[in-house]
PDB file of N, CA and C in Angstrom:
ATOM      1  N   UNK A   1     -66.909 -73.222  16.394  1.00  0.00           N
ATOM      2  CA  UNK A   1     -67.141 -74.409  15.603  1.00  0.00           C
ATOM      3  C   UNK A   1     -68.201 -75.282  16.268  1.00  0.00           C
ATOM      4  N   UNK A   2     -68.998 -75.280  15.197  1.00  0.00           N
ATOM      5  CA  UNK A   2     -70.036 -76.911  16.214  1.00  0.00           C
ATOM      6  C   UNK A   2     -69.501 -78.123  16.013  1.00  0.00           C
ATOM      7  N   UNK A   3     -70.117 -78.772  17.422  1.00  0.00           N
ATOM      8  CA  UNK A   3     -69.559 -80.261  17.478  1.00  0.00           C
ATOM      9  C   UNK A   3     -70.244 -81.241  16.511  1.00  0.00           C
ATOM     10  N   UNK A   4     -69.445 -82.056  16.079  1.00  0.00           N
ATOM     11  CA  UNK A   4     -70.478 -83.042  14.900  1.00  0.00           C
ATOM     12  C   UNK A   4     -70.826 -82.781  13.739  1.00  0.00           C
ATOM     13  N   UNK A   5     -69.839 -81.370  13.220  1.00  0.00           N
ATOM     14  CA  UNK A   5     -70.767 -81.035  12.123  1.00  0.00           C
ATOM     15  C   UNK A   5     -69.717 -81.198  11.185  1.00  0.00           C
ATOM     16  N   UNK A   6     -70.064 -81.848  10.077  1.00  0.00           N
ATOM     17  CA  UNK A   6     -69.137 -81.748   8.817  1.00  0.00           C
ATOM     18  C   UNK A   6     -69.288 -80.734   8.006  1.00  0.00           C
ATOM     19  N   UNK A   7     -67.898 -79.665   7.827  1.00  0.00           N
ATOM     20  CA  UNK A   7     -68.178 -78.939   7.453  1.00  0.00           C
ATOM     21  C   UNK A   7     -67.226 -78.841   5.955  1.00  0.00           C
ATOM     22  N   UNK A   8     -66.843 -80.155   5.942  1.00  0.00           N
ATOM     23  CA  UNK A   8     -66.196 -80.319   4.159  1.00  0.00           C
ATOM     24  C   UNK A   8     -67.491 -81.045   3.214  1.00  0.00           C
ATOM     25  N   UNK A   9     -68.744 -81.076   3.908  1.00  0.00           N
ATOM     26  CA  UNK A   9     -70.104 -81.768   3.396  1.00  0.00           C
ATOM     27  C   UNK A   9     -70.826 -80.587   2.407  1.00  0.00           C
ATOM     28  N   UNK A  10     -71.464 -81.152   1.261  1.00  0.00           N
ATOM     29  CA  UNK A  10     -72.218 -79.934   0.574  1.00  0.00           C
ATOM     30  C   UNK A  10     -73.229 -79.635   1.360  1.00  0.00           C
ATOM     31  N   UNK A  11     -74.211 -78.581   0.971  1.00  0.00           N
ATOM     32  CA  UNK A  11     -75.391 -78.332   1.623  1.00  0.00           C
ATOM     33  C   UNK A  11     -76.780 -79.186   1.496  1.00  0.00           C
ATOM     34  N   UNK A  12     -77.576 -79.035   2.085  1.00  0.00           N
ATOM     35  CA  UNK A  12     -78.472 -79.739   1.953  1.00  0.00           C
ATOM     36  C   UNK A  12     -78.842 -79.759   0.432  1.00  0.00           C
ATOM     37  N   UNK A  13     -79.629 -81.213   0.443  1.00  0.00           N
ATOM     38  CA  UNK A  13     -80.414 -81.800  -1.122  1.00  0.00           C
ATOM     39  C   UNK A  13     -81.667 -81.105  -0.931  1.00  0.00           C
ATOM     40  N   UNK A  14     -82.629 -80.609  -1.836  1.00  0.00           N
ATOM     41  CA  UNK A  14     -83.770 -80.543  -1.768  1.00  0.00           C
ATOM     42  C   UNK A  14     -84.657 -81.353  -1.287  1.00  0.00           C
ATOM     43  N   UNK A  15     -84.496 -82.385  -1.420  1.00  0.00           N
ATOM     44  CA  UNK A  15     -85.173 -83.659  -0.603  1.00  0.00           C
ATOM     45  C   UNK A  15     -84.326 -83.746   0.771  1.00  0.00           C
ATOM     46  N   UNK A  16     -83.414 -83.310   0.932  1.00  0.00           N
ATOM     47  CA  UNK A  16     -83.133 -83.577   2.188  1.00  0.00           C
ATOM     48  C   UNK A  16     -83.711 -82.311   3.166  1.00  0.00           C
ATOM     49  N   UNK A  17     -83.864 -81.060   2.184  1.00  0.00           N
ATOM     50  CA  UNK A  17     -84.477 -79.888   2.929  1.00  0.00           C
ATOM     51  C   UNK A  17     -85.883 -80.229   3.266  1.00  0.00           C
ATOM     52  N   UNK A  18     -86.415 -80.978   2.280  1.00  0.00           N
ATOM     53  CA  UNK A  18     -88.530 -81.135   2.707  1.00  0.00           C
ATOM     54  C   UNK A  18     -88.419 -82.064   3.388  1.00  0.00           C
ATOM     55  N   UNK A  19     -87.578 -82.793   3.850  1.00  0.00           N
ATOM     56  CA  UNK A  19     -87.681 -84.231   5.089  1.00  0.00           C
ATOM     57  C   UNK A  19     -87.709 -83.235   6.126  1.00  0.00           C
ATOM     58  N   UNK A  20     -86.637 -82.602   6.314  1.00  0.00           N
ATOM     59  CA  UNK A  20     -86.448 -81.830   7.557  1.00  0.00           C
ATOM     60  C   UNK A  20     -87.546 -80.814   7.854  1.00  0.00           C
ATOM     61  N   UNK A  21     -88.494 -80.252   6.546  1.00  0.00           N
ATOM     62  CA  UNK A  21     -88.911 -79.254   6.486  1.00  0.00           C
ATOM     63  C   UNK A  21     -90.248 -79.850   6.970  1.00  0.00           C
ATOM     64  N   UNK A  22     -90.624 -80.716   6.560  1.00  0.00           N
ATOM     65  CA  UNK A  22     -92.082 -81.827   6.673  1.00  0.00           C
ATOM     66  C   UNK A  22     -91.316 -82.451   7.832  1.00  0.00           C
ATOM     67  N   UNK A  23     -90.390 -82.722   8.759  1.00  0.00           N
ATOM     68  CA  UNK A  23     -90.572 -83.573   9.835  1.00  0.00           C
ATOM     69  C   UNK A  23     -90.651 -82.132  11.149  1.00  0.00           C
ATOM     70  N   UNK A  24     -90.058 -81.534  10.987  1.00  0.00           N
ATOM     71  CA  UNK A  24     -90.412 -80.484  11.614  1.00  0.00           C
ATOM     72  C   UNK A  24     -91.213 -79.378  11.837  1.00  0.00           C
ATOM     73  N   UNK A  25     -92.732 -79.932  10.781  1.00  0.00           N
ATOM     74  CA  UNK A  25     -93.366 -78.226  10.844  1.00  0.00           C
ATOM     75  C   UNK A  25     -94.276 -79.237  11.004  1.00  0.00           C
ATOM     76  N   UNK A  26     -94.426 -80.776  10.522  1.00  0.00           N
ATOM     77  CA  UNK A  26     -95.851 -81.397  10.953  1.00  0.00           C
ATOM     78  C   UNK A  26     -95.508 -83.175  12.063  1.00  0.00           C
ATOM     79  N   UNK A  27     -94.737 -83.508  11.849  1.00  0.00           N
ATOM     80  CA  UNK A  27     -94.644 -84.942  12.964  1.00  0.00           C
ATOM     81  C   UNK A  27     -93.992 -84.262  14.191  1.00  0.00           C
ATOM     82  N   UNK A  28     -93.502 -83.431  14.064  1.00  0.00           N
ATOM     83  CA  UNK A  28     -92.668 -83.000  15.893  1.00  0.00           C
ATOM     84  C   UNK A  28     -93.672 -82.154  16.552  1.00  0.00           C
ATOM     85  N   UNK A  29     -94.720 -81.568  16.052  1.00  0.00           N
ATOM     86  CA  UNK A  29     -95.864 -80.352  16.703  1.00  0.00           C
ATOM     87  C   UNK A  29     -96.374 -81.519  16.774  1.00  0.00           C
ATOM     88  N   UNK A  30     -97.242 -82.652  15.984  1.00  0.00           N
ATOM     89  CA  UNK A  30     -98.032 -82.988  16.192  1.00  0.00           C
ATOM     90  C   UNK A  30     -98.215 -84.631  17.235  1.00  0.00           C
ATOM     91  N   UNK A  31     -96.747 -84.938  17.360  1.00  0.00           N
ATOM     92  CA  UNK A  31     -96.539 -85.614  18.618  1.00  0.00           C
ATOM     93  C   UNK A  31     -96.314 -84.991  19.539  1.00  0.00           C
ATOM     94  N   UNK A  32     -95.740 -83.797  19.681  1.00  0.00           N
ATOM     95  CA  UNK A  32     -95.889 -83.192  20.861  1.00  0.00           C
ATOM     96  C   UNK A  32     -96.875 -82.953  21.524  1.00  0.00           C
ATOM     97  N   UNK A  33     -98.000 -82.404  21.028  1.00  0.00           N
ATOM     98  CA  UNK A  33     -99.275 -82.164  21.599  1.00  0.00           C
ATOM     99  C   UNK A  33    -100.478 -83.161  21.504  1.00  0.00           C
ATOM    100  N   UNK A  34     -99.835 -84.475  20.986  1.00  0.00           N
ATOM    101  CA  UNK A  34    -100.644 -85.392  21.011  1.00  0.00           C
ATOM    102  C   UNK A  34    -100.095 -86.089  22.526  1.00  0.00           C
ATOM    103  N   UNK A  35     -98.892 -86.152  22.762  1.00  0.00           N
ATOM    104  CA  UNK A  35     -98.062 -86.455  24.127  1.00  0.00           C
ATOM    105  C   UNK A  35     -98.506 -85.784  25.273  1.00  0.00           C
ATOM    106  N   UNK A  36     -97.896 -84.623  25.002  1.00  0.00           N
ATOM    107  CA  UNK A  36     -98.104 -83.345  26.363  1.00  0.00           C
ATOM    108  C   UNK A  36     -99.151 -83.666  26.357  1.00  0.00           C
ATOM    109  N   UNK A  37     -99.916 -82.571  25.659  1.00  0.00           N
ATOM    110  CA  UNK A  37    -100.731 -82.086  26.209  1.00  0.00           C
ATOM    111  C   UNK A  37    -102.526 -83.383  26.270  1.00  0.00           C
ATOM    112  N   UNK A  38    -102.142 -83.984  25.037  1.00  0.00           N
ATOM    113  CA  UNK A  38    -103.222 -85.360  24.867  1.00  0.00           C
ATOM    114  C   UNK A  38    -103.269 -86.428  26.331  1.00  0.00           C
ATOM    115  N   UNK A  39    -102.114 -86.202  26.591  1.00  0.00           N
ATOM    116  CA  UNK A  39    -101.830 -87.710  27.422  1.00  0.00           C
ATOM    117  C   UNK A  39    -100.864 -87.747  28.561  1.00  0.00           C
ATOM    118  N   UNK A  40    -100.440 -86.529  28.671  1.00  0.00           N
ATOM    119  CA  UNK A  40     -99.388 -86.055  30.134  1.00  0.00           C
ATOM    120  C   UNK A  40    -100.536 -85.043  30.946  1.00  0.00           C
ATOM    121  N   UNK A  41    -100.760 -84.504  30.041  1.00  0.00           N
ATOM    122  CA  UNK A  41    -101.666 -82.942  30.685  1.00  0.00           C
ATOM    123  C   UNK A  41    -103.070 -83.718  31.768  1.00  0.00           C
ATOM    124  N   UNK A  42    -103.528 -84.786  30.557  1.00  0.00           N
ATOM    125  CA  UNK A  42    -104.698 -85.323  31.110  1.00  0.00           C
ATOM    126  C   UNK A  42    -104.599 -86.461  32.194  1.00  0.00           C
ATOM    127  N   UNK A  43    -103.092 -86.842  32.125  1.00  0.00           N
ATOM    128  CA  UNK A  43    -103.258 -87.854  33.048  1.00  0.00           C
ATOM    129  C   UNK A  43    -102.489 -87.519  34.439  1.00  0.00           C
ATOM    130  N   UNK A  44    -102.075 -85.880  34.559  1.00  0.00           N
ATOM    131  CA  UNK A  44    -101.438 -85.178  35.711  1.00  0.00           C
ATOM    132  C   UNK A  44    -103.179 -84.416  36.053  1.00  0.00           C
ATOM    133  N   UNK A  45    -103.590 -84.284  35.221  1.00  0.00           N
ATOM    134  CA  UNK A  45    -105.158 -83.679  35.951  1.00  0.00           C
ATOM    135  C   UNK A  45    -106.207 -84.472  36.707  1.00  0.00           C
ATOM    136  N   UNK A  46    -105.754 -85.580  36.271  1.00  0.00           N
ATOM    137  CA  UNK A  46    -106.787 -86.765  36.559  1.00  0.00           C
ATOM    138  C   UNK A  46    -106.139 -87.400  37.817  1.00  0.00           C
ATOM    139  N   UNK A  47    -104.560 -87.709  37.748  1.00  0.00           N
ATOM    140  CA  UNK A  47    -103.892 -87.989  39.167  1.00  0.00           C
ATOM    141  C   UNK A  47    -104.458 -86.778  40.297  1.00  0.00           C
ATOM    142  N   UNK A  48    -104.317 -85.253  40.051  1.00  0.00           N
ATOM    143  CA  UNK A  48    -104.535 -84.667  41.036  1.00  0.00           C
ATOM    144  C   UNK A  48    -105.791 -84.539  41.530  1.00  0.00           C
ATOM    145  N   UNK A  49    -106.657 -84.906  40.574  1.00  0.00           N
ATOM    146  CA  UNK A  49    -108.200 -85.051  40.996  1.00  0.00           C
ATOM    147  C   UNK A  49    -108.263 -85.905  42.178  1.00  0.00           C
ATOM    148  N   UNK A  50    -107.594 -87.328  41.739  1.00  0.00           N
ATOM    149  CA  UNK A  50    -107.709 -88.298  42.776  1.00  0.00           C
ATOM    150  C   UNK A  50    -106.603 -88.229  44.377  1.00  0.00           C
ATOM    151  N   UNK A  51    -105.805 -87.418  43.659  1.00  0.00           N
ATOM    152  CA  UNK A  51    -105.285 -87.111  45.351  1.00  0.00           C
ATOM    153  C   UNK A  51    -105.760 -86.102  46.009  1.00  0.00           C
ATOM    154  N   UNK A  52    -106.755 -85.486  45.557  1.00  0.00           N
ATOM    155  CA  UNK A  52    -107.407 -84.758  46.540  1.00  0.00           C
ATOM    156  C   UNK A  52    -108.509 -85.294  47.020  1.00  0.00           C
ATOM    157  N   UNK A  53    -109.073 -86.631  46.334  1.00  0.00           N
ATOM    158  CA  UNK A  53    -110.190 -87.626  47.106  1.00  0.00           C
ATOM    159  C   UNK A  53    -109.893 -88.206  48.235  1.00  0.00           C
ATOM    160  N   UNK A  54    -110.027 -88.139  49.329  1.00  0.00           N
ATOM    161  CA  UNK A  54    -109.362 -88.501  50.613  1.00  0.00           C
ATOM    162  C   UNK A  54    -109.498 -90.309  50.380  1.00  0.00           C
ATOM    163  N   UNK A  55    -110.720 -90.495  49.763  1.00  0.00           N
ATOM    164  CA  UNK A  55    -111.122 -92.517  50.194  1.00  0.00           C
ATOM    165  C   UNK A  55    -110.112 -92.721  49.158  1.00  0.00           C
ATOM    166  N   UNK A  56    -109.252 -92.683  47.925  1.00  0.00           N
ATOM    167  CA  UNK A  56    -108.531 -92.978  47.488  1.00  0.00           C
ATOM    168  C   UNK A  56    -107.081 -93.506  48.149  1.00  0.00           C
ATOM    169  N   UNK A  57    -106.710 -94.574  48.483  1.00  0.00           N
ATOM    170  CA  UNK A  57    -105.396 -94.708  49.327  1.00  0.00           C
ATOM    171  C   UNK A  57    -104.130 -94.661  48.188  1.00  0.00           C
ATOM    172  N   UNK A  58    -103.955 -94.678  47.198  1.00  0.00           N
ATOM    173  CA  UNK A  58    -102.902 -94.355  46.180  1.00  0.00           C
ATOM    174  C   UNK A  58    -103.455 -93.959  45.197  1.00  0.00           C
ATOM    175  N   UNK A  59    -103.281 -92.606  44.989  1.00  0.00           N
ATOM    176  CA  UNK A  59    -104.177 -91.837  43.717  1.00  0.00           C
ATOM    177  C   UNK A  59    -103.236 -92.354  42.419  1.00  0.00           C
ATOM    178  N   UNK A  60    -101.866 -92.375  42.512  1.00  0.00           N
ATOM    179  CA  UNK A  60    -101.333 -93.069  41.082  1.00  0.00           C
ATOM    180  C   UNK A  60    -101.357 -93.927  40.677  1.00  0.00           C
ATOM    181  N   UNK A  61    -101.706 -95.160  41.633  1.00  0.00           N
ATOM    182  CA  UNK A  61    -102.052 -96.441  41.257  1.00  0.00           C
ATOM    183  C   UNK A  61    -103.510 -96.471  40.705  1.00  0.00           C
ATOM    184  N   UNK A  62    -104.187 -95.683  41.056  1.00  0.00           N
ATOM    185  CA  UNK A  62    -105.929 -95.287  40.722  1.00  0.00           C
ATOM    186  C   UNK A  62    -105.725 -94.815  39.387  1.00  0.00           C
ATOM    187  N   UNK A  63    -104.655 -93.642  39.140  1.00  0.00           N
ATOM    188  CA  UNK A  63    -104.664 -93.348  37.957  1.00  0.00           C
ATOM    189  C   UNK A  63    -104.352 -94.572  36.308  1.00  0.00           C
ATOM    190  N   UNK A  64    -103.408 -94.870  37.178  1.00  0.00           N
ATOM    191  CA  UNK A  64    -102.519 -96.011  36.190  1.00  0.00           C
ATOM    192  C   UNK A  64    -103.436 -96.983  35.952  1.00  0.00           C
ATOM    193  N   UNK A  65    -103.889 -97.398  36.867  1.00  0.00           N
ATOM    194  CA  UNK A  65    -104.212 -99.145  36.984  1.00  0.00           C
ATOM    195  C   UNK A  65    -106.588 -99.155  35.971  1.00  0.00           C
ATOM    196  N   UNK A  66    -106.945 -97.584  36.471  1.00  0.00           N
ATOM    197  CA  UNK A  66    -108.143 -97.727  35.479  1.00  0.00           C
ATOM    198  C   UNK A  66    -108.392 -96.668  34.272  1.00  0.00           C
ATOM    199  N   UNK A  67    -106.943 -96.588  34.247  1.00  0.00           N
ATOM    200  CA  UNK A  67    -107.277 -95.760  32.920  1.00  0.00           C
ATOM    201  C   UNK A  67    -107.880 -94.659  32.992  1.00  0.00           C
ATOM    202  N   UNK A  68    -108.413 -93.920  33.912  1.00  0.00           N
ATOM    203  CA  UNK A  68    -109.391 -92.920  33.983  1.00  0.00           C
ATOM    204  C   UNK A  68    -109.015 -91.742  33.406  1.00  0.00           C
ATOM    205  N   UNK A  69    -108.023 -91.303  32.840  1.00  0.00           N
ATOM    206  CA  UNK A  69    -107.667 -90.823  31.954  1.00  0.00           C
ATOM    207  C   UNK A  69    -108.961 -90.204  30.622  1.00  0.00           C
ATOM    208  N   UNK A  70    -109.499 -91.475  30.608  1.00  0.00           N
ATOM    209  CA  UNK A  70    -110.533 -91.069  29.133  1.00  0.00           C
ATOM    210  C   UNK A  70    -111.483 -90.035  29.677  1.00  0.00           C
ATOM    211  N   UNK A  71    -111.714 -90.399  31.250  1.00  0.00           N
ATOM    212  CA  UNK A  71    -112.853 -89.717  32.014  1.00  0.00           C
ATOM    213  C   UNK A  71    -112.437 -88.083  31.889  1.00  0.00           C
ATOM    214  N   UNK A  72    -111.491 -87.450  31.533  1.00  0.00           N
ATOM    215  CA  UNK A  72    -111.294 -86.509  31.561  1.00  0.00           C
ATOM    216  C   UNK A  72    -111.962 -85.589  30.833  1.00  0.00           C
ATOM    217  N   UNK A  73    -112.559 -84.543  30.860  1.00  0.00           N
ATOM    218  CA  UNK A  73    -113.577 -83.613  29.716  1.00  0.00           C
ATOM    219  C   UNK A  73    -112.619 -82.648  29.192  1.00  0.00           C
ATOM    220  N   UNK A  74    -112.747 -82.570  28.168  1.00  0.00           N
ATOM    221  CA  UNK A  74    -111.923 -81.056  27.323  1.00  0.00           C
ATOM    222  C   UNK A  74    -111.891 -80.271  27.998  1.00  0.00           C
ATOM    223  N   UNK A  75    -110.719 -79.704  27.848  1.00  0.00           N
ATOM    224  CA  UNK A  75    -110.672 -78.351  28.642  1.00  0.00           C
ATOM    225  C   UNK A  75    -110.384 -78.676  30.277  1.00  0.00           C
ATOM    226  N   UNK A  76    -110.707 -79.555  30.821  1.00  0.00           N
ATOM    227  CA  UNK A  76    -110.239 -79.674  31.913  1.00  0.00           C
ATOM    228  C   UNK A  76    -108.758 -79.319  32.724  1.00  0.00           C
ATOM    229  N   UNK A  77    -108.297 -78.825  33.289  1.00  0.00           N
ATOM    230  CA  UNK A  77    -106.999 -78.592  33.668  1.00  0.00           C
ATOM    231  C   UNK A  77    -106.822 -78.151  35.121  1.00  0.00           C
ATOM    232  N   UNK A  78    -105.769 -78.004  35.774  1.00  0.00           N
ATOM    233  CA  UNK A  78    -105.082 -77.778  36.806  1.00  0.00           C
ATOM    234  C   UNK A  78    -104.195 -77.204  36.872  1.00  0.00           C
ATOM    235  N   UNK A  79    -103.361 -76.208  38.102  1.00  0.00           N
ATOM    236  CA  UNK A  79    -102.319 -75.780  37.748  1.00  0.00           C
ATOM    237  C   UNK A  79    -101.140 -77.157  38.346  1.00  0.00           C
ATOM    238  N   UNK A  80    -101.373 -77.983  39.041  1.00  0.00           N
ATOM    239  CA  UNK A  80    -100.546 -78.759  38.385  1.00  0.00           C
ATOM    240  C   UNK A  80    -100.205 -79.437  37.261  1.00  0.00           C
ATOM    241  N   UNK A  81    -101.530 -79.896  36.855  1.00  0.00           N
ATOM    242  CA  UNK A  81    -101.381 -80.528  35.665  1.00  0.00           C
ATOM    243  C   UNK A  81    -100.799 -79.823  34.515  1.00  0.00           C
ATOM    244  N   UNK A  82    -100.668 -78.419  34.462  1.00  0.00           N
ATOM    245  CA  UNK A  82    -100.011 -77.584  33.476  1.00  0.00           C
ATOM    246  C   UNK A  82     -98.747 -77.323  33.945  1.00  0.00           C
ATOM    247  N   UNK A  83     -98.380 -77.578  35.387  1.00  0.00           N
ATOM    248  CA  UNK A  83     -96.964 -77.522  35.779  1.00  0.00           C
ATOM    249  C   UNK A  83     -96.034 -78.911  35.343  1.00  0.00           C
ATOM    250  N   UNK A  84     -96.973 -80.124  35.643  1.00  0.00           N
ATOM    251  CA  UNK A  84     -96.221 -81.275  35.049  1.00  0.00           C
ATOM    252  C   UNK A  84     -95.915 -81.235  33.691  1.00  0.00           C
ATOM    253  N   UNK A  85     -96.743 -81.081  32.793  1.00  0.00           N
ATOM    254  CA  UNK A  85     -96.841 -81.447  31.146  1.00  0.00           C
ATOM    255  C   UNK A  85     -95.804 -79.934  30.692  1.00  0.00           C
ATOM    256  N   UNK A  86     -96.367 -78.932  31.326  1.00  0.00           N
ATOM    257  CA  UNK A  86     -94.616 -77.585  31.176  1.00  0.00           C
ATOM    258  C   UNK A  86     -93.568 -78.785  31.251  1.00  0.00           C
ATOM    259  N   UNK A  87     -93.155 -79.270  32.585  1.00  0.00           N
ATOM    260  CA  UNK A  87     -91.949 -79.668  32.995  1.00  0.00           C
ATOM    261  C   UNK A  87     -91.599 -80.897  31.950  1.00  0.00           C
ATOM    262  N   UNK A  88     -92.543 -81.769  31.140  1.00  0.00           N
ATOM    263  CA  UNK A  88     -92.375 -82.828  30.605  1.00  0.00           C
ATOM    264  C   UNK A  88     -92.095 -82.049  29.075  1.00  0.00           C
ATOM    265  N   UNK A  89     -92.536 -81.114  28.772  1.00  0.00           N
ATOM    266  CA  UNK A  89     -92.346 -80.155  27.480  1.00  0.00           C
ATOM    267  C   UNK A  89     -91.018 -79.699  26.922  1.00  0.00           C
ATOM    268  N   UNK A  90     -90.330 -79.165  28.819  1.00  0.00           N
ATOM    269  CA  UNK A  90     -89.569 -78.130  28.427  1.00  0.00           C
ATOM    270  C   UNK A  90     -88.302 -79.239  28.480  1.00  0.00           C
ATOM    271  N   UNK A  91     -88.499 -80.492  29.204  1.00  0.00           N
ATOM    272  CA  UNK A  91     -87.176 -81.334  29.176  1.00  0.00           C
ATOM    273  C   UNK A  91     -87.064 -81.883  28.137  1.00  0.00           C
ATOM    274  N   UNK A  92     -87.879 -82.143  26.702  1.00  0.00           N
ATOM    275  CA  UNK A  92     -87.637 -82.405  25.697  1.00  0.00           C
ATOM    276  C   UNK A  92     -86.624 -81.354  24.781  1.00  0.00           C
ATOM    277  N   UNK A  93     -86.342 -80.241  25.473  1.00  0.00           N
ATOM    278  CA  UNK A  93     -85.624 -78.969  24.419  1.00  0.00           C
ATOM    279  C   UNK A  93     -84.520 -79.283  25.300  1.00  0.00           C
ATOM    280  N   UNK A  94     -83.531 -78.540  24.338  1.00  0.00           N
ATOM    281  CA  UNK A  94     -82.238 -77.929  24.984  1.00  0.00           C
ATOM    282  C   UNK A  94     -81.991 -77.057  25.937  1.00  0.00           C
ATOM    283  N   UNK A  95     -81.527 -77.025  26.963  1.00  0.00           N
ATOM    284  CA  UNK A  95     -80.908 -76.553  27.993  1.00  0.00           C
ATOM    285  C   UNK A  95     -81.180 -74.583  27.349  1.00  0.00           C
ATOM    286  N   UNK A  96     -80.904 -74.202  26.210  1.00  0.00           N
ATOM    287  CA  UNK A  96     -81.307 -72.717  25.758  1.00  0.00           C
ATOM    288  C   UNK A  96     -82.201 -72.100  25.214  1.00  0.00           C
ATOM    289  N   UNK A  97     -82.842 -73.257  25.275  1.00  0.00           N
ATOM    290  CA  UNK A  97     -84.222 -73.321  24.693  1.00  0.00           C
ATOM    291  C   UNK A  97     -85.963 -73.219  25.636  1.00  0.00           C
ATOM    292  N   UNK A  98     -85.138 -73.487  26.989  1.00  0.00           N
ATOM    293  CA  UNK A  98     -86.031 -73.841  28.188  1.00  0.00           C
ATOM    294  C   UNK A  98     -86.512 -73.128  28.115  1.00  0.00           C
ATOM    295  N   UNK A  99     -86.289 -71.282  28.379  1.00  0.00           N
ATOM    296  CA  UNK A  99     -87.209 -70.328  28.640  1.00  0.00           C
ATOM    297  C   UNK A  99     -88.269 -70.548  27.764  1.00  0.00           C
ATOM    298  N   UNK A 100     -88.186 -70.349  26.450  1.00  0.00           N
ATOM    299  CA  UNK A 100     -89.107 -70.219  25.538  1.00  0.00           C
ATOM    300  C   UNK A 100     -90.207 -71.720  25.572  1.00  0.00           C
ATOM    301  N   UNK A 101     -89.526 -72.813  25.658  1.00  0.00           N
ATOM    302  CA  UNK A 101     -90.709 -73.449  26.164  1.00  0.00           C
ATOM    303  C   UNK A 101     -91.237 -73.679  27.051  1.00  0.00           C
ATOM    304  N   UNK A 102     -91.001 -73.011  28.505  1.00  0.00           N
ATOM    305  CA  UNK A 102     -91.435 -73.001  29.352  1.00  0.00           C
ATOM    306  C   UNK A 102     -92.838 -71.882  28.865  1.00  0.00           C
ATOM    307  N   UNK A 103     -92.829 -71.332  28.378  1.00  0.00           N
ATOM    308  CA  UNK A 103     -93.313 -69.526  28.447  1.00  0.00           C
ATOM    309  C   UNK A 103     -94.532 -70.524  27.058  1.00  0.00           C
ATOM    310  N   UNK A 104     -94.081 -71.226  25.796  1.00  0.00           N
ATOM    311  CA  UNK A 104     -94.815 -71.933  25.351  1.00  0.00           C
ATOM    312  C   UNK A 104     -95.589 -72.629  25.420  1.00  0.00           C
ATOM    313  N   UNK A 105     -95.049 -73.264  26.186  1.00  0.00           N
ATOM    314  CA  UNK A 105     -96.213 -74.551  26.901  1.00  0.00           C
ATOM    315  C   UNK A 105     -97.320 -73.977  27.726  1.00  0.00           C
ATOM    316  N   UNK A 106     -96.535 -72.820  28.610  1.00  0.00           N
ATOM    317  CA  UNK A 106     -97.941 -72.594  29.865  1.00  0.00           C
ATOM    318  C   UNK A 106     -98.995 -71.913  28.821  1.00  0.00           C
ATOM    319  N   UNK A 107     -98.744 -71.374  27.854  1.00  0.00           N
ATOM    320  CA  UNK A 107     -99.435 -70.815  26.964  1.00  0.00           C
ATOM    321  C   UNK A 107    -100.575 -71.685  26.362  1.00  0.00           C
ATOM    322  N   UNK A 108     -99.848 -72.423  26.030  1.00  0.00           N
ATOM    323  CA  UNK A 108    -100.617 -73.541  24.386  1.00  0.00           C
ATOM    324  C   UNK A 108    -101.400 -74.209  25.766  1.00  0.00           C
ATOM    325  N   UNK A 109    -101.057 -74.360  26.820  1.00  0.00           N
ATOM    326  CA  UNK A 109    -102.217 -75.694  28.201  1.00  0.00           C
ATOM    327  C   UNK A 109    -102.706 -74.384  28.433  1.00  0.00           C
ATOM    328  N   UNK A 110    -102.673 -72.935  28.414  1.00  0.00           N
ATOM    329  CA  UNK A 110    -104.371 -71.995  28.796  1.00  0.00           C
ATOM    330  C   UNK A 110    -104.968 -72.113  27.415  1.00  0.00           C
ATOM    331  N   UNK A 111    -104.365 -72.303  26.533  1.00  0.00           N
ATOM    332  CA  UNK A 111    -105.858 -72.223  25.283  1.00  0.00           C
ATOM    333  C   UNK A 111    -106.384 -73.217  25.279  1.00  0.00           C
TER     334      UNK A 111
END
């Protein structure tokens, strides 16, 4: 039995199927990869840039505090930066779900 589920409830409405059907095939992909990979990916590539600049004395405060973020060019990446935005990916899923977005994500940050 699942938890939470009413199961003396009819089945879904047609309108209740295209909410779910339209919130899940276009607003959940397309915040996701506007998140991850737009704005986690780029701003774990751009932190590690700056901690490998030695004159930098706090590369996250460098990151945070000028935005440099925008400075980033397409395509740019790291294997940290694809290890953070994985790890920020896969904690949005369920606990049985991890493999597959782990294995997703490193995917979708090489294309």
């Amino acid at each position: 039995m699942v938890p939470f589920f009413d199961y003396s409830s009819d089945p879904w409405t047609q309108t209740e199927f295209l909410l779910k059907l339209f919130t899940a095939s276009l607003i959940v992909p397309v915040f996701e990869e506007l998140f991850i990979r737009g704005y986690i990916l780029r701003f774990a590539f751009q932190w590690n840039v700056n901690r490998q600049n030695n004159k930098i004395d706090s590369p996250l405060n460098e990151t945070l505090d000028h935005n440099s973020i925008n400075d980033v060019k397409p395509g740019a990446w790291s294997l940290m930066a694809i290890g953070i935005s994985t790890i920020a990916f896969t904690a949005g899923h369920m606990p049985v779900q991890w493999l597959a977005a782990v294995v997703y994500s490193i995917l979708i940050s090489i294309l």
